[in-house]
Protein backbone atom coordinates (compact mmCIF):
# COMPACT_ATOMS: atom_id res chain seq x y z
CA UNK A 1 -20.34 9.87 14.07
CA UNK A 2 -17.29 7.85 13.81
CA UNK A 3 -18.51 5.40 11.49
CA UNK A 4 -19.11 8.87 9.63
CA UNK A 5 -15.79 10.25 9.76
CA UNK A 6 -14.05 6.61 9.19
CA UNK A 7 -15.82 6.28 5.94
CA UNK A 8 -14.86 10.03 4.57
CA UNK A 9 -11.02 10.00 5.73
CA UNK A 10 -10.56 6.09 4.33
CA UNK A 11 -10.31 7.12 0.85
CA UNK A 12 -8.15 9.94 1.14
CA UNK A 13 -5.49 8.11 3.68
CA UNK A 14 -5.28 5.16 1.57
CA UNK A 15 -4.18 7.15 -1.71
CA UNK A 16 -1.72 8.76 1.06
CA UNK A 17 -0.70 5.67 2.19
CA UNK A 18 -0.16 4.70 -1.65
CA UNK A 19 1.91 7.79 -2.33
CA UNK A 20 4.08 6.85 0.71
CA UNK A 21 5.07 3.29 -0.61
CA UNK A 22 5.35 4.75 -3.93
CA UNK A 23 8.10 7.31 -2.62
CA UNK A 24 9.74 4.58 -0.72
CA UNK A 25 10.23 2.53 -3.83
CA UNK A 26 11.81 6.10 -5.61
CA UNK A 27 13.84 6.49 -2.45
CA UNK A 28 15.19 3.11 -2.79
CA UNK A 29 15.76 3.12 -6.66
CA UNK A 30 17.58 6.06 -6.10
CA UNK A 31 20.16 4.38 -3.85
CA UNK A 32 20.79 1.41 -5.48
CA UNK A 33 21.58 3.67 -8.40
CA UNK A 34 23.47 6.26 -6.69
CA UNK A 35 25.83 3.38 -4.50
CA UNK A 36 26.15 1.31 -7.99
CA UNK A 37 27.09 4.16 -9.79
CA UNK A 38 29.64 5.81 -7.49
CA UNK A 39 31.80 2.58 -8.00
CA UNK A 40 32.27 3.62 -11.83
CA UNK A 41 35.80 5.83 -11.60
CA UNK A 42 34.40 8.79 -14.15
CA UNK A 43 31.28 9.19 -11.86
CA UNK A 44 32.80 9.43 -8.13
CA UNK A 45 35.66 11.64 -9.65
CA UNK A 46 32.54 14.01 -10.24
CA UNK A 47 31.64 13.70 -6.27
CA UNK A 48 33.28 16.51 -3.99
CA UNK A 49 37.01 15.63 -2.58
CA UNK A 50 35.62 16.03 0.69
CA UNK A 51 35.84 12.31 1.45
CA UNK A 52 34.17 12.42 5.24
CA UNK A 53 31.04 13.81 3.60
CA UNK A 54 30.87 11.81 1.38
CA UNK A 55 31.11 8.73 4.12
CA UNK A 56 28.66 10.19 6.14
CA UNK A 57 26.22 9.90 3.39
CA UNK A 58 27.15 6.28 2.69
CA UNK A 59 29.37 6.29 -0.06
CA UNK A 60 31.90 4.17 -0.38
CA UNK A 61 34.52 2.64 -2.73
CA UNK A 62 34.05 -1.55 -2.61
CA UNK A 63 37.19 -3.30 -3.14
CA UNK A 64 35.06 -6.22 -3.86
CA UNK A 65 32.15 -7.93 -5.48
CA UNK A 66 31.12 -9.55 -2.47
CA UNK A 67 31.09 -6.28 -0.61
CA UNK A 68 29.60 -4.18 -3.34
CA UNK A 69 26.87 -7.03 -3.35
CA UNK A 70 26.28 -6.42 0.55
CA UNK A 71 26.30 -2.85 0.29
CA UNK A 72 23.54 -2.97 -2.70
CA UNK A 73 21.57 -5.63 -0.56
CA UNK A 74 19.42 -3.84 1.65
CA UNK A 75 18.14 -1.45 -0.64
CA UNK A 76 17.36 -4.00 -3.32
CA UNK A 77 15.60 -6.11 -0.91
CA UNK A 78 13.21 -3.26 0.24
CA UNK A 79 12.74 -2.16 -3.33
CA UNK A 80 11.67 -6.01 -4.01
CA UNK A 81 9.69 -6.27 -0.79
CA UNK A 82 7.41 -2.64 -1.23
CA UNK A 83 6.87 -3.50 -5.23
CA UNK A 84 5.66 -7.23 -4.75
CA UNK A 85 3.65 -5.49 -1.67
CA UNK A 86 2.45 -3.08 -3.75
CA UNK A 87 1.64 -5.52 -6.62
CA UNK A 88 0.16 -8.50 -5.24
CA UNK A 89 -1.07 -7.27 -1.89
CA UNK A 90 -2.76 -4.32 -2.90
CA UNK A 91 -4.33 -5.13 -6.26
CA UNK A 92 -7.81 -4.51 -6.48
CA UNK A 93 -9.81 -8.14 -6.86
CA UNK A 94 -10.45 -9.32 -9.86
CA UNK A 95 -13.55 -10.18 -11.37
CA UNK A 96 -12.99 -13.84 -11.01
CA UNK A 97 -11.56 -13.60 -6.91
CA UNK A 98 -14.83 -11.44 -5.88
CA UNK A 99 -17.66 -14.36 -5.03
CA UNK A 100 -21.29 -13.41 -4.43
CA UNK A 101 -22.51 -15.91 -1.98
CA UNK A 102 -26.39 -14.93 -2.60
CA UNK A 103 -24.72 -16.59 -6.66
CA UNK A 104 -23.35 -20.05 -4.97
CA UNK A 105 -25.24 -23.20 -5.49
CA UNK A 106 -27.20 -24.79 -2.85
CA UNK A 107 -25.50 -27.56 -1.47
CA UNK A 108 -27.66 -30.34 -0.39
């Protein structure tokens, strides 16, 4: 019976496991956008005035390159991390990496 149940509910949990990294990666594209652009003076003048909210949500004015750098590194890196995971780890094999063993040569 488990063997049963573990065979139907794979399938579906790995396409929701799929959809979860895939929203991570929007989640983090749309941070990295959203902190990069909020430096730009025409787009933060279109934020609210209320300047605690806007802290609270992470926002913040970077008086330098170095700190905008640090403040876009996190999300970057876990954009870069869940795509390469995504692209290398998860990729179905390919016709060349999937060996029959029954195909091998005998070895003397």
């Amino acid at each position: 019976a488990f063997m049963f149940c573990y065979v139907i509910a794979r399938k579906p949990l790995e396409l929701r496991n799929l959809w979860l990294w895939y929203l991570l990666i929007t989640y983090s594209m749309v941070c990295v956008i959203l902190l990069y652009t909020y430096q730009l003076p025409q787009i933060s003048s279109l934020w609210t005035d209320d300047k605690d909210t806007i802290a609270d949500i992470g926002m913040s004015k970077s008086t330098s390159p170095t700190e905008l750098f640090l403040q876009l590194l996190i999300p970057i890196l876990v954009l870069l991390t869940v795509t390469i995971q995504l692209r290398v780890f998860r990729a179905p094999p390919t016709s060349d990496q999937v060996v029959d063993p029954m195909l091998l040569p005998d070895q003397p």
